[in-house]
N, C-alpha and C. Protein backbone atom coordinates (compact mmCIF):
# COMPACT_ATOMS: atom_id res chain seq x y z
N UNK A 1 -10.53 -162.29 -236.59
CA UNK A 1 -9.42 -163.24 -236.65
C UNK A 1 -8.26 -162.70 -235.82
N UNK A 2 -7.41 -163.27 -234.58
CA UNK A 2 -6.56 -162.83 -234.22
C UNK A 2 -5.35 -163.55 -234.83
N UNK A 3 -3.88 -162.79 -234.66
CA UNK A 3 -2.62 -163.57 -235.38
C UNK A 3 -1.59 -162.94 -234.57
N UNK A 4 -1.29 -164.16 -233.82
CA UNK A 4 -0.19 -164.13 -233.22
C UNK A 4 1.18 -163.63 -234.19
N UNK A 5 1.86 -162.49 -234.13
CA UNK A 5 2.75 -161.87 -234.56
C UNK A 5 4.45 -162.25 -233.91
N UNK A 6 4.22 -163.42 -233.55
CA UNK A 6 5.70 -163.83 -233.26
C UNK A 6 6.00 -165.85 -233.32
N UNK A 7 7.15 -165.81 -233.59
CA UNK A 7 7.38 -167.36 -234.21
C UNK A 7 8.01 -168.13 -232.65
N UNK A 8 7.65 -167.24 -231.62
CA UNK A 8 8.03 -168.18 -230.20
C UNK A 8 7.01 -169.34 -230.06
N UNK A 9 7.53 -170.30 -229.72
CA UNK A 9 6.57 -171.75 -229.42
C UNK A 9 6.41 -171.55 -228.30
N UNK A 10 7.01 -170.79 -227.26
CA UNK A 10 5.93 -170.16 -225.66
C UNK A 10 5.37 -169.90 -225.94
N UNK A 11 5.41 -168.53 -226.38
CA UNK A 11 3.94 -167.70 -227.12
C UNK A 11 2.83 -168.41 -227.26
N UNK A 12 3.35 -169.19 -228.60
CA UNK A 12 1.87 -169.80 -229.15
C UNK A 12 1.05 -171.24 -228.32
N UNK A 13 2.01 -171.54 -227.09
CA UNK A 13 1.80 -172.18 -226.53
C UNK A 13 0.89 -171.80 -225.22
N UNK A 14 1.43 -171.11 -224.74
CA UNK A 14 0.68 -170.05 -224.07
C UNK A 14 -0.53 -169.29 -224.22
N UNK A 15 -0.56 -168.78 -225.20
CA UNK A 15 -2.45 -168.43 -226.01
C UNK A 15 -3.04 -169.51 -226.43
N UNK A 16 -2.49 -170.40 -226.63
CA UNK A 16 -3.24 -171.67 -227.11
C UNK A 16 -3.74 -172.19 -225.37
N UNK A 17 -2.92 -172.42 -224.28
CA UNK A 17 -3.55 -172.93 -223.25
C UNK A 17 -5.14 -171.90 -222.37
N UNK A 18 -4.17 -170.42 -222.86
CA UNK A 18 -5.91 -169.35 -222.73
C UNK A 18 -7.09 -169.79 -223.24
N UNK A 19 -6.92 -170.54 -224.26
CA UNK A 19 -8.17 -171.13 -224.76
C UNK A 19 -8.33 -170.38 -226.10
N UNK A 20 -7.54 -169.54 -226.65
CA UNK A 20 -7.10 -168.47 -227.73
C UNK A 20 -7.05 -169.29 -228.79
N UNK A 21 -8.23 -169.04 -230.45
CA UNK A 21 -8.21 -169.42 -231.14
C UNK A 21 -7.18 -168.07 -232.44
N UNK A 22 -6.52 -168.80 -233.00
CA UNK A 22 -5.35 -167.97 -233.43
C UNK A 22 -4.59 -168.62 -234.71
N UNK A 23 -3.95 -167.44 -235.41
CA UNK A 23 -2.68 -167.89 -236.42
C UNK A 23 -1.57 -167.30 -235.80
N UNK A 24 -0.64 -168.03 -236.61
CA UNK A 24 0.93 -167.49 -236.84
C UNK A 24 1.30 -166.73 -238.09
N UNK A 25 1.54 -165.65 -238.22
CA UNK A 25 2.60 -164.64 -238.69
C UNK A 25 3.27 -163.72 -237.99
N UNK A 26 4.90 -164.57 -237.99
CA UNK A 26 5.76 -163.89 -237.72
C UNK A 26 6.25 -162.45 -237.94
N UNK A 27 7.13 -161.74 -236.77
CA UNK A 27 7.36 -160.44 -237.22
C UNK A 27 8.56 -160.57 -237.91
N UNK A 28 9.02 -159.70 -238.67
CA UNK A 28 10.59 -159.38 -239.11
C UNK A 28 10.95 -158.20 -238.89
N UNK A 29 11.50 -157.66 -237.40
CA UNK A 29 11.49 -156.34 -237.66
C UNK A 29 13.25 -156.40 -236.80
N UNK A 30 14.10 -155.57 -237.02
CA UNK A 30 15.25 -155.08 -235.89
C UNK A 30 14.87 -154.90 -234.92
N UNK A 31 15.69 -155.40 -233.77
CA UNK A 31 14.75 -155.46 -232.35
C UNK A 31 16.43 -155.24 -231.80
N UNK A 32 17.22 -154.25 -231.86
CA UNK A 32 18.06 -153.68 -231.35
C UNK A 32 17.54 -152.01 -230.76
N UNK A 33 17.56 -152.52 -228.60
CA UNK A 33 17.16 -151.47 -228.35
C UNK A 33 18.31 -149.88 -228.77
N UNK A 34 17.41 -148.74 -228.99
CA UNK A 34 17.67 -147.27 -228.90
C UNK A 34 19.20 -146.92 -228.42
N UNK A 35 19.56 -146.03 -228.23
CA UNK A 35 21.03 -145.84 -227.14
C UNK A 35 20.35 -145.10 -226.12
N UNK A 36 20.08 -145.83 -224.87
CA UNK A 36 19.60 -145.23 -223.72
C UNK A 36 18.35 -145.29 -223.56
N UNK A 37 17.75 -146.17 -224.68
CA UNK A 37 16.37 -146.38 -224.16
C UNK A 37 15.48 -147.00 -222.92
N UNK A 38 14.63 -147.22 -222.23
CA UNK A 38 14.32 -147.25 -220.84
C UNK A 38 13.56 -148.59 -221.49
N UNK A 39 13.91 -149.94 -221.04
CA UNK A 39 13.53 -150.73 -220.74
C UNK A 39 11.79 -151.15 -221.13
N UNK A 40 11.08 -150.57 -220.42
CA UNK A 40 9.65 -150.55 -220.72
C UNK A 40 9.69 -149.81 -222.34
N UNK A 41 9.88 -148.96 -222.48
CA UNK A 41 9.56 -148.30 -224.04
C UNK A 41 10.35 -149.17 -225.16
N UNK A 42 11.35 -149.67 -224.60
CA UNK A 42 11.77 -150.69 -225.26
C UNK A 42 11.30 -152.12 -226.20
N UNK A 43 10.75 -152.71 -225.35
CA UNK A 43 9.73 -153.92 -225.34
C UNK A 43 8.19 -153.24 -225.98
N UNK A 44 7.81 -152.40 -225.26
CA UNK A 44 6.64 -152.02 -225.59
C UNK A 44 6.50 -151.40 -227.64
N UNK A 45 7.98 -150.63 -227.79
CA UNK A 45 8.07 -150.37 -229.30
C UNK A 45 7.95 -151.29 -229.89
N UNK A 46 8.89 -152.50 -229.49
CA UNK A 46 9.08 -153.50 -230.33
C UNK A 46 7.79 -154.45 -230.31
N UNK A 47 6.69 -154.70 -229.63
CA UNK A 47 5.52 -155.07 -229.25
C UNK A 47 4.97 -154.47 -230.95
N UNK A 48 4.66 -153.10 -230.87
CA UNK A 48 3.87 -152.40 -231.45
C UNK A 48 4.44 -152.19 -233.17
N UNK A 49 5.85 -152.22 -232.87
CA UNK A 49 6.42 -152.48 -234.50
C UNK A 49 5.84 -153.92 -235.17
N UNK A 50 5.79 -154.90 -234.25
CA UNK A 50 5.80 -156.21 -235.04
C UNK A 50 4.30 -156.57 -235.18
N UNK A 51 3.20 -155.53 -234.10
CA UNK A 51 2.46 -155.77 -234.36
C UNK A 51 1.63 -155.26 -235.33
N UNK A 52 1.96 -153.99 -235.63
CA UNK A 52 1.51 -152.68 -236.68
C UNK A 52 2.15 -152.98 -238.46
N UNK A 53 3.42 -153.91 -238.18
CA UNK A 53 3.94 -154.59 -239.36
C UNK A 53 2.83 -155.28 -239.78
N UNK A 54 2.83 -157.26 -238.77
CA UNK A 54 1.95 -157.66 -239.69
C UNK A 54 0.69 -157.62 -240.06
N UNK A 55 -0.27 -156.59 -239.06
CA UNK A 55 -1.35 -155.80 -239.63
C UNK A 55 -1.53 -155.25 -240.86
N UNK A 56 -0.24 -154.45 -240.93
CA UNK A 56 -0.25 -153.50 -242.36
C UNK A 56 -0.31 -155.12 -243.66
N UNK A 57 0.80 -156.31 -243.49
CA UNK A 57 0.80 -156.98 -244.25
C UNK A 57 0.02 -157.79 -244.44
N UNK A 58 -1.46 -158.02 -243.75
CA UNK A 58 -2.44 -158.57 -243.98
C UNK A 58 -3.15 -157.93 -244.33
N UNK A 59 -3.26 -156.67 -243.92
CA UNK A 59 -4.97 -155.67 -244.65
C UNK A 59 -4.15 -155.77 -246.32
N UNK A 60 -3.24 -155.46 -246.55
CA UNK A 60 -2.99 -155.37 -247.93
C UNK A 60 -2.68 -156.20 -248.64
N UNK A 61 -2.40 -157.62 -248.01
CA UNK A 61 -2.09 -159.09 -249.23
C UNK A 61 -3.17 -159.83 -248.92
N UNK A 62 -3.76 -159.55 -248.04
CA UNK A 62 -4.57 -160.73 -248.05
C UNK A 62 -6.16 -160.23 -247.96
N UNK A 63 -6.43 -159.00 -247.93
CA UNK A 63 -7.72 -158.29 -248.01
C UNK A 63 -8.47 -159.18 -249.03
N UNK A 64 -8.27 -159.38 -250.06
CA UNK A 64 -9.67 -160.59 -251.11
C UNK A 64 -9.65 -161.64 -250.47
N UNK A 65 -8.73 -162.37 -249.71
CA UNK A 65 -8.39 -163.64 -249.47
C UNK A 65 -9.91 -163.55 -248.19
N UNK A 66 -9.57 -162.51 -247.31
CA UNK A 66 -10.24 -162.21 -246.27
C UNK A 66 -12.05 -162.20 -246.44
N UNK A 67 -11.84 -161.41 -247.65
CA UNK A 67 -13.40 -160.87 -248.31
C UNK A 67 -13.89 -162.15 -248.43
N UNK A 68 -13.45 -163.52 -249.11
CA UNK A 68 -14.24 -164.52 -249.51
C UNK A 68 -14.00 -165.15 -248.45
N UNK A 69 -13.51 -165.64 -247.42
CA UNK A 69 -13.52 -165.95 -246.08
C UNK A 69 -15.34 -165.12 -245.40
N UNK A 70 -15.94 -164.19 -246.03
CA UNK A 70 -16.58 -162.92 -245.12
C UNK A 70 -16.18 -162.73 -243.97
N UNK A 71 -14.92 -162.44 -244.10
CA UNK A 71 -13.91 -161.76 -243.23
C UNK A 71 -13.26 -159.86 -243.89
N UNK A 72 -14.32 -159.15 -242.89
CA UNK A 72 -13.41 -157.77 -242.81
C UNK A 72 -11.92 -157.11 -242.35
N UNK A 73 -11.97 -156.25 -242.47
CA UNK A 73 -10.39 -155.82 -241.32
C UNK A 73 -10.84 -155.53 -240.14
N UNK A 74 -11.72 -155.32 -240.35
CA UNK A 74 -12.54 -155.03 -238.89
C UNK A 74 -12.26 -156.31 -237.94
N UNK A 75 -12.43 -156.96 -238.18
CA UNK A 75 -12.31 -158.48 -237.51
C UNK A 75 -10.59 -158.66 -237.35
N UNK A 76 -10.07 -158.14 -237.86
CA UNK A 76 -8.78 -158.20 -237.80
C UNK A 76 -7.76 -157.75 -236.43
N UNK A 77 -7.13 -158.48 -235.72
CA UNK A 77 -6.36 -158.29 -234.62
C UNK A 77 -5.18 -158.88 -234.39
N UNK A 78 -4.26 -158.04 -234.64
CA UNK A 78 -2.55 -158.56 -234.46
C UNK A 78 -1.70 -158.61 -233.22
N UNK A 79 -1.40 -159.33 -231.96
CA UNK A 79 -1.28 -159.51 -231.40
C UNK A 79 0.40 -159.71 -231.12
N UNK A 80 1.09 -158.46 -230.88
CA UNK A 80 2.87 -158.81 -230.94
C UNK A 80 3.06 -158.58 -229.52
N UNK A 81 4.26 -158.64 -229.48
CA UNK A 81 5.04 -159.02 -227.77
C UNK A 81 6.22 -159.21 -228.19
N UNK A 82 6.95 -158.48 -227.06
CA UNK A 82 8.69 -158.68 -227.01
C UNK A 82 8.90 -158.68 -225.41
N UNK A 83 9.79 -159.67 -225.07
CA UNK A 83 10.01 -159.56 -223.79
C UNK A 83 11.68 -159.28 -223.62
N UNK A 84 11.87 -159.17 -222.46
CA UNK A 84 13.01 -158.43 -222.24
C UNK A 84 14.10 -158.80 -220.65
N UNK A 85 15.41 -159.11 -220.45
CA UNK A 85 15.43 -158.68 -218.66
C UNK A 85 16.05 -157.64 -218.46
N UNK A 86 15.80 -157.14 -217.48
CA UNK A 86 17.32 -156.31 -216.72
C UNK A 86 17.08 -156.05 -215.40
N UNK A 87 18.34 -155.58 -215.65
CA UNK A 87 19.19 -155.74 -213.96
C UNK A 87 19.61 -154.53 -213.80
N UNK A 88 19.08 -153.66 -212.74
CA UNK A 88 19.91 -152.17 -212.66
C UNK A 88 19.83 -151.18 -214.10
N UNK A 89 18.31 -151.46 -214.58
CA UNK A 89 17.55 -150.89 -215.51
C UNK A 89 18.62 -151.52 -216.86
N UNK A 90 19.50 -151.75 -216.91
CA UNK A 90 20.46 -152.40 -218.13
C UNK A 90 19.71 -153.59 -218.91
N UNK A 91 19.38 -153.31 -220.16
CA UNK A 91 18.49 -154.54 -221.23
C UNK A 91 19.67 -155.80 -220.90
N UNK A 92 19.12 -157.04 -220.72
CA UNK A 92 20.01 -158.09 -221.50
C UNK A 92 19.20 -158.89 -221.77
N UNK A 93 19.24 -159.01 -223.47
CA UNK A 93 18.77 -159.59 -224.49
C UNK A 93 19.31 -160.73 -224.50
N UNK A 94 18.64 -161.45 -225.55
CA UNK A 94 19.50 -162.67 -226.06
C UNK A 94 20.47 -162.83 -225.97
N UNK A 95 21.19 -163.63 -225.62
CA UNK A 95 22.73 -163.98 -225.82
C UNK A 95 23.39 -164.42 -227.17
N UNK A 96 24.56 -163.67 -227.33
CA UNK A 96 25.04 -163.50 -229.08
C UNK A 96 25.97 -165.55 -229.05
N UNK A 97 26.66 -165.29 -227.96
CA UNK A 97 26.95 -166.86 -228.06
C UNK A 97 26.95 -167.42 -226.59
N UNK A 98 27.70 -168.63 -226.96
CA UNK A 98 27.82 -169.25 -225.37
C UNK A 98 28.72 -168.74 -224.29
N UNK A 99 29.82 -167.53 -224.77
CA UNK A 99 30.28 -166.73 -223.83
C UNK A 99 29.56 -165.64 -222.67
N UNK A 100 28.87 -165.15 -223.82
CA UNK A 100 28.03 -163.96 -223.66
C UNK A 100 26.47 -164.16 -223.04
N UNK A 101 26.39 -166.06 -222.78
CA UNK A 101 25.38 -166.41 -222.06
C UNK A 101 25.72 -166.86 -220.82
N UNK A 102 27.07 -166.77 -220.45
CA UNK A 102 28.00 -167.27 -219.19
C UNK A 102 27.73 -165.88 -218.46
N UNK A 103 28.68 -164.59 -219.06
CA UNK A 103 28.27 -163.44 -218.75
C UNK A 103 26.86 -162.88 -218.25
N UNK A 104 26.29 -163.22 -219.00
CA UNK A 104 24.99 -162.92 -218.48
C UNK A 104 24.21 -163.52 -217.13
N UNK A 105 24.68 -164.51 -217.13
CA UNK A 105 23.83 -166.02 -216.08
C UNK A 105 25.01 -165.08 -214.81
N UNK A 106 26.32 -165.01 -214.63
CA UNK A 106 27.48 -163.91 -213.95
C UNK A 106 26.70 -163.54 -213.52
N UNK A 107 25.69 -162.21 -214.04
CA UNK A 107 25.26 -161.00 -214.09
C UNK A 107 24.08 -161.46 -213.04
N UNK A 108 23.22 -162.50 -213.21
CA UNK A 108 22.07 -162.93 -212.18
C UNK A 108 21.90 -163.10 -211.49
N UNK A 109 23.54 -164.08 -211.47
CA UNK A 109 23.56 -165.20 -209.86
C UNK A 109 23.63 -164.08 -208.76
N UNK A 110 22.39 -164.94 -207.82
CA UNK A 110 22.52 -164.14 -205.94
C UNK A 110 21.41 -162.83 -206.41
N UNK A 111 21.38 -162.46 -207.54
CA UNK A 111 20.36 -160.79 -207.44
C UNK A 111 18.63 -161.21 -208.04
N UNK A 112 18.20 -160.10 -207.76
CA UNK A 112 17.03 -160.46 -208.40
C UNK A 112 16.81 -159.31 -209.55
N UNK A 113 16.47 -160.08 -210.62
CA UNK A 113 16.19 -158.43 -211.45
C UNK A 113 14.70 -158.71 -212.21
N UNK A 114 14.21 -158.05 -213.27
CA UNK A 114 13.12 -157.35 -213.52
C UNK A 114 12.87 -158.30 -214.89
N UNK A 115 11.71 -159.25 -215.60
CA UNK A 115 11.41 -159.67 -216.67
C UNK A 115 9.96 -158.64 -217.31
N UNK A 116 10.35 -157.80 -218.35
CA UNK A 116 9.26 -156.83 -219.18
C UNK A 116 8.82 -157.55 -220.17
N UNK A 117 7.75 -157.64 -220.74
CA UNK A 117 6.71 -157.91 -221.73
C UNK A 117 6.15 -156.91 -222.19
N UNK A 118 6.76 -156.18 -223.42
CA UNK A 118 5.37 -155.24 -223.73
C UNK A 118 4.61 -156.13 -224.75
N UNK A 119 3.47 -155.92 -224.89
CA UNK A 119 1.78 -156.40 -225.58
C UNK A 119 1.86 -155.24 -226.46
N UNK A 120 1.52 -155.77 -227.36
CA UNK A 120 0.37 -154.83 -228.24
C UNK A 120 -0.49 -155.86 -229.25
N UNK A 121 -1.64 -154.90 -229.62
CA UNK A 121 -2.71 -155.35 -230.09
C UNK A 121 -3.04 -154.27 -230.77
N UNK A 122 -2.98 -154.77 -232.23
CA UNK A 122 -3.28 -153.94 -233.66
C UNK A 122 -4.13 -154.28 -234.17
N UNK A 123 -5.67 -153.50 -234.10
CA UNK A 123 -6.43 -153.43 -234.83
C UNK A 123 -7.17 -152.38 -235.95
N UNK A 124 -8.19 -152.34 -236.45
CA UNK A 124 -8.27 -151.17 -237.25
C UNK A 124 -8.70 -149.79 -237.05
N UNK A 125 -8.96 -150.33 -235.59
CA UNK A 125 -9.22 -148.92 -234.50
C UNK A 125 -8.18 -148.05 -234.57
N UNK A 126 -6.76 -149.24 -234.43
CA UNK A 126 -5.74 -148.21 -233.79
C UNK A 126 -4.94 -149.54 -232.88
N UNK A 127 -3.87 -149.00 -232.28
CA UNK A 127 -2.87 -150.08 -231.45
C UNK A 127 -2.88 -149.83 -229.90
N UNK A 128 -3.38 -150.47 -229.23
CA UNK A 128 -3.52 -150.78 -227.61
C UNK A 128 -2.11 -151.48 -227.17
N UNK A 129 -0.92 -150.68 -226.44
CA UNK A 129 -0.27 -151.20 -226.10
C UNK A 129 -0.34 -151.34 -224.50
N UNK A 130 0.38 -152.26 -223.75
CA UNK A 130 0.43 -151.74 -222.42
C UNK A 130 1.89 -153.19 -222.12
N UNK A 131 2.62 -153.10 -221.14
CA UNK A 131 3.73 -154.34 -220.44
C UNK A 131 3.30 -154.76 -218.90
N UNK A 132 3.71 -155.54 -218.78
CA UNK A 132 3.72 -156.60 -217.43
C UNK A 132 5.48 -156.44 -217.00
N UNK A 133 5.47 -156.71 -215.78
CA UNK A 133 6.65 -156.47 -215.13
C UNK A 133 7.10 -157.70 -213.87
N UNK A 134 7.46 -158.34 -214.02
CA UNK A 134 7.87 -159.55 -212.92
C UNK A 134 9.47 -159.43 -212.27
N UNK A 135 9.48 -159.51 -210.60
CA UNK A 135 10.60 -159.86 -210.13
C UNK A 135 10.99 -161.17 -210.23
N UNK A 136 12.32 -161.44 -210.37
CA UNK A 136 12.71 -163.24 -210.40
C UNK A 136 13.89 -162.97 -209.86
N UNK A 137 13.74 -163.89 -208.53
CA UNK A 137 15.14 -163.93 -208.03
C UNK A 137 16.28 -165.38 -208.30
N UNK A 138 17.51 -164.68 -208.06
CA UNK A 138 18.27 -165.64 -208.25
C UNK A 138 19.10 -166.69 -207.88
N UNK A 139 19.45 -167.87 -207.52
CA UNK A 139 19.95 -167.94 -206.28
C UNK A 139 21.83 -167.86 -207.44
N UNK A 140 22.54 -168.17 -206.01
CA UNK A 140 23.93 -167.58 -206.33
C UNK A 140 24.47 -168.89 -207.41
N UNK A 141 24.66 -169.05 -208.33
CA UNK A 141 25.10 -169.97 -209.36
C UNK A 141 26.50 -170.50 -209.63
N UNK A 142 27.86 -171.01 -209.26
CA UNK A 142 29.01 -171.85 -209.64
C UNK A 142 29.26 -171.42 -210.73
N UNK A 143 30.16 -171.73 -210.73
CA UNK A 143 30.76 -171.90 -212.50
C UNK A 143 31.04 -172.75 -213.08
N UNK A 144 30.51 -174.34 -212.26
CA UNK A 144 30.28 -175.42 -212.91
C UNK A 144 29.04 -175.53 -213.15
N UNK A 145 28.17 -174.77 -212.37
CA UNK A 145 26.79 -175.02 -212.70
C UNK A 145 26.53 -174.19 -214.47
N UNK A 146 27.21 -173.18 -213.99
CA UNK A 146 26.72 -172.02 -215.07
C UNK A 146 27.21 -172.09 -216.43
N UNK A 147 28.73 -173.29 -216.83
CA UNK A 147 29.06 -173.90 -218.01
C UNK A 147 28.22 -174.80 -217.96
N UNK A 148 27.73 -175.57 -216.97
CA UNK A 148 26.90 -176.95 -217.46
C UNK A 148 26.11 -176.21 -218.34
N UNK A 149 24.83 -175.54 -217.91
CA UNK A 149 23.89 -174.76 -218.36
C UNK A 149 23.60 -174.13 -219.62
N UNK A 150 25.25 -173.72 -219.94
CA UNK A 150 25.19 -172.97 -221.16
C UNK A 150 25.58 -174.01 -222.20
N UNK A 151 26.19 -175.30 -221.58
CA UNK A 151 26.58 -175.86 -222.55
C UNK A 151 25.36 -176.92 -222.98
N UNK A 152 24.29 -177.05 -222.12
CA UNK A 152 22.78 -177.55 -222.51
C UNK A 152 22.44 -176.67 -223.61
N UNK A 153 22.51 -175.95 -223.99
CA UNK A 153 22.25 -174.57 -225.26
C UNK A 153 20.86 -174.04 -225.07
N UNK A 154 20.18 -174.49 -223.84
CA UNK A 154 18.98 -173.79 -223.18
C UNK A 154 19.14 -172.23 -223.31
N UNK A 155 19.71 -171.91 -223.20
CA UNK A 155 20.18 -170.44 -222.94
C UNK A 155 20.00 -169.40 -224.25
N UNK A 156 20.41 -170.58 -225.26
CA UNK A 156 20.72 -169.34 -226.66
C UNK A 156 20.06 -168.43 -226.78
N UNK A 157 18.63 -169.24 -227.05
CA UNK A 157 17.76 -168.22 -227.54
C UNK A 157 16.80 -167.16 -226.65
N UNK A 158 17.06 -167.05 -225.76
CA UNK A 158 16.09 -166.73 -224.48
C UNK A 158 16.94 -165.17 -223.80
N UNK A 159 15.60 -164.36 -223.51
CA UNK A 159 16.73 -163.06 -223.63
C UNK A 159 16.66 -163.32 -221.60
N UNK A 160 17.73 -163.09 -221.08
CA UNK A 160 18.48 -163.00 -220.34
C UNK A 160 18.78 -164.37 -219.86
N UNK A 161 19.08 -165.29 -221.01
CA UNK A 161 19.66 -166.56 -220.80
C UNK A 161 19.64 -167.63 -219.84
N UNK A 162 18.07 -167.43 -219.49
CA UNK A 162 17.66 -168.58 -219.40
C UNK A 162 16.28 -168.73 -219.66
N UNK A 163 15.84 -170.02 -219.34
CA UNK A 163 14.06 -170.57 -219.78
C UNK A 163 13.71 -170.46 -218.08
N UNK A 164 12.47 -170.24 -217.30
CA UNK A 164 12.32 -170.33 -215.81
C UNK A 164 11.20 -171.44 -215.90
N UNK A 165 10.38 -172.39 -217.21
CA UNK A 165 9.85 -173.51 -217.35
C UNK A 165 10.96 -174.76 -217.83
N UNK A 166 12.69 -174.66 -217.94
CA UNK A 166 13.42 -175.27 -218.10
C UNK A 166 14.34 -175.61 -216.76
N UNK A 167 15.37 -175.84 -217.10
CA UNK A 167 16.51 -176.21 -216.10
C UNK A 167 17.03 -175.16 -215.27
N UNK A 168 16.25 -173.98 -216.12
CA UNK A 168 17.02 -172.69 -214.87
C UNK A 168 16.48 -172.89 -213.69
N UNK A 169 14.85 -173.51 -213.62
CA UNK A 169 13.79 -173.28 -212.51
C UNK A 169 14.51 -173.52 -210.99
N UNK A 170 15.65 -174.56 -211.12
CA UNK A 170 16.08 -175.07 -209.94
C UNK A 170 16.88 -173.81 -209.11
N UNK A 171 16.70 -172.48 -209.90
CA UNK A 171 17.56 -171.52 -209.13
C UNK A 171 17.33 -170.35 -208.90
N UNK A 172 15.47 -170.47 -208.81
CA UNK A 172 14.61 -169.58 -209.05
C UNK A 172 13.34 -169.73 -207.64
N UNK A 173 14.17 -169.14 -206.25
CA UNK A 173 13.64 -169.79 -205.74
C UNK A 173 12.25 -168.95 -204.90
N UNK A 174 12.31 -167.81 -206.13
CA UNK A 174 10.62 -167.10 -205.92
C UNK A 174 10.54 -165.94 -206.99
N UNK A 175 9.17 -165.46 -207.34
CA UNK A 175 8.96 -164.25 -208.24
C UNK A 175 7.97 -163.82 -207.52
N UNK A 176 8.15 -162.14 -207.61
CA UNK A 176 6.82 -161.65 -207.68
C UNK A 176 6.22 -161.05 -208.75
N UNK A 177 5.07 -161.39 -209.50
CA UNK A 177 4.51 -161.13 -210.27
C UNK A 177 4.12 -162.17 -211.43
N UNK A 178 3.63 -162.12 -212.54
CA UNK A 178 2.88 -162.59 -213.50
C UNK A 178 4.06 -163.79 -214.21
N UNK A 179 4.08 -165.39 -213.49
CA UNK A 179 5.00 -166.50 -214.15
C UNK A 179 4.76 -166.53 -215.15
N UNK A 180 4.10 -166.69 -216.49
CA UNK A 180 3.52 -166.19 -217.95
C UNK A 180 4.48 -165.52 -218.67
N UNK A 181 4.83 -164.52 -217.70
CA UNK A 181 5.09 -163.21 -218.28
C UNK A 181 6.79 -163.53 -218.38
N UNK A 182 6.93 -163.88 -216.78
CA UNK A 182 8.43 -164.82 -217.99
C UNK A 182 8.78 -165.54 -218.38
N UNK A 183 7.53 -166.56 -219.20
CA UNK A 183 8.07 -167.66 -219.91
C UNK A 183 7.71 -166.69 -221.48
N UNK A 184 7.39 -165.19 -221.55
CA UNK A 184 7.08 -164.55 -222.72
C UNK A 184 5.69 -164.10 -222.76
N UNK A 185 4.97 -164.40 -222.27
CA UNK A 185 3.59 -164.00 -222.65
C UNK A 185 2.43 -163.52 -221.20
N UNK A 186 2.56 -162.77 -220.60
CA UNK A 186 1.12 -162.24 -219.72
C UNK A 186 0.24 -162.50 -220.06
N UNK A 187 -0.25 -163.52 -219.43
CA UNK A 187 -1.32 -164.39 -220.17
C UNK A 187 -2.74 -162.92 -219.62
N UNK A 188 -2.72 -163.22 -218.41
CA UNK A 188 -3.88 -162.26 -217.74
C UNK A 188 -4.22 -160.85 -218.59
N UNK A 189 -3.12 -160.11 -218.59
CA UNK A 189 -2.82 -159.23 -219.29
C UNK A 189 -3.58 -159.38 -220.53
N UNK A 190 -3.00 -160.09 -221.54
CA UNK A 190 -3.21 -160.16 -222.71
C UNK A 190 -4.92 -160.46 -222.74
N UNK A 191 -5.41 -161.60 -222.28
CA UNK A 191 -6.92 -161.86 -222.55
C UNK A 191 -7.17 -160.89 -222.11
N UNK A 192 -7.03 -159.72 -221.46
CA UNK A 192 -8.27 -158.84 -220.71
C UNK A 192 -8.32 -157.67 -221.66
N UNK A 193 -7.04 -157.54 -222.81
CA UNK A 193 -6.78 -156.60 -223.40
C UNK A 193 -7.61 -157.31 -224.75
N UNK A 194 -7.87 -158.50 -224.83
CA UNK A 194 -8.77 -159.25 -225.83
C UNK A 194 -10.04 -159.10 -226.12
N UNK A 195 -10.40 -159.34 -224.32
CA UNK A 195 -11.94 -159.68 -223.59
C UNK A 195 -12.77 -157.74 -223.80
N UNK A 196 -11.55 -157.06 -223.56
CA UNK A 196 -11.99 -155.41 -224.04
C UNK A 196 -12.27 -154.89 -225.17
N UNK A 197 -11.47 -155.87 -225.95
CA UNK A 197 -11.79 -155.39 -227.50
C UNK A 197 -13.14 -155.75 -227.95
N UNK A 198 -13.48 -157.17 -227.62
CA UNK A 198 -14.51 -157.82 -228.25
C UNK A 198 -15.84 -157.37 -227.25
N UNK A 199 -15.71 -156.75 -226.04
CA UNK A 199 -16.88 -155.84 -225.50
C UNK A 199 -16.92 -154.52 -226.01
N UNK A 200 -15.97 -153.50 -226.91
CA UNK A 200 -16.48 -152.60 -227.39
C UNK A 200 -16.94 -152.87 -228.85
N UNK A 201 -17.25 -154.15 -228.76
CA UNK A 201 -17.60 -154.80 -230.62
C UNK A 201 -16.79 -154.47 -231.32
């Protein structure tokens, strides 16, 4: 059984178009990076916290539930992800409000910076982590464009304040690397880290 370990509707939108048969349980964990932590170890902890969480909370609440299913832990695979941007190795997360998503969108316009995904995958083997890394450039943004934007509330929830399958796309006028990966999910990535599990049985 795999279980998607996060309550993003990319996410589950995204493994669902892989062809990924799956649940939802969300993580609950603090996802405030370290002081000085490096970007990749960043994402990748928080990957492996939320995924090693709701592992632990299924082998132990739901183990009978599982048994009469004839479902083992063995069969069991938790699948978390945190994504991340920055710019000049600096995290910017979510935006706390609509100021601090102005600031941020500031921070983009004209540069290109870096979208991280760390993966992990918790099973009873043990936790397989690994991240994806994408350039996205930016083009130079107004400050009528960049209140319009924030005041669409596209921005809130999305860590470096914007969506690149929404209204940001118009200012996004190339990436290199894995598009998936910044709408939240490495799709490639992820199935091959799937397609490996289920070839070592």
């Amino acid at each position: 059984m795999l279980v998607l370990a996060s309550a993003s509707p990319r996410r589950r939108e995204l493994l669902a178009q892989a062809g990924c048969r799956f649940e939802v349980r969300p993580a609950h964990i603090p996802e405030d990076p370290l002081p000085g932590e490096d970007p990749i170890v960043y994402v990748t902890r928080l990957a492996r916290e939320k995924a090693e969480a709701v592992f632990r909370k299924l082998s132990q609440g739901n183990g009978q539930h599982r048994q009469e299913r004839g479902e083992g832990q063995s069969s069991l695979a938790v699948l978390g992800a945190d994504t991340t941007v920055t710019l000049d190795n600096m995290i910017l997360g979510k935006p706390e409000d609509a100021a601090d998503a102005a600031r941020i969108l500031r921070l983009l316009s004209g540069r290109t910076h870096r979208v991280i995904t760390g993966v992990a995958l918790a099973t009873a083997e043990g936790t397989e982590v690994a991240a994806e890394a994408t350039a996205v450039r930016f083009l130079t943004l107004s400050e009528e464009e960049i209140a319009a934007y924030v005041a669409s509330g596209e921005p809130m929830d999305k860590a470096g304040a914007y969506a690149i399958q929404g209204r940001a796309a118009r200012w996004i006028p190339r990436i290199e690397g894995c598009y998936f990966n910044v709408m939240g999910l490495p799709l490639a990535l992820v199935v091959s880290m799937l397609d490996a599990r289920k070839a070592r049985g």
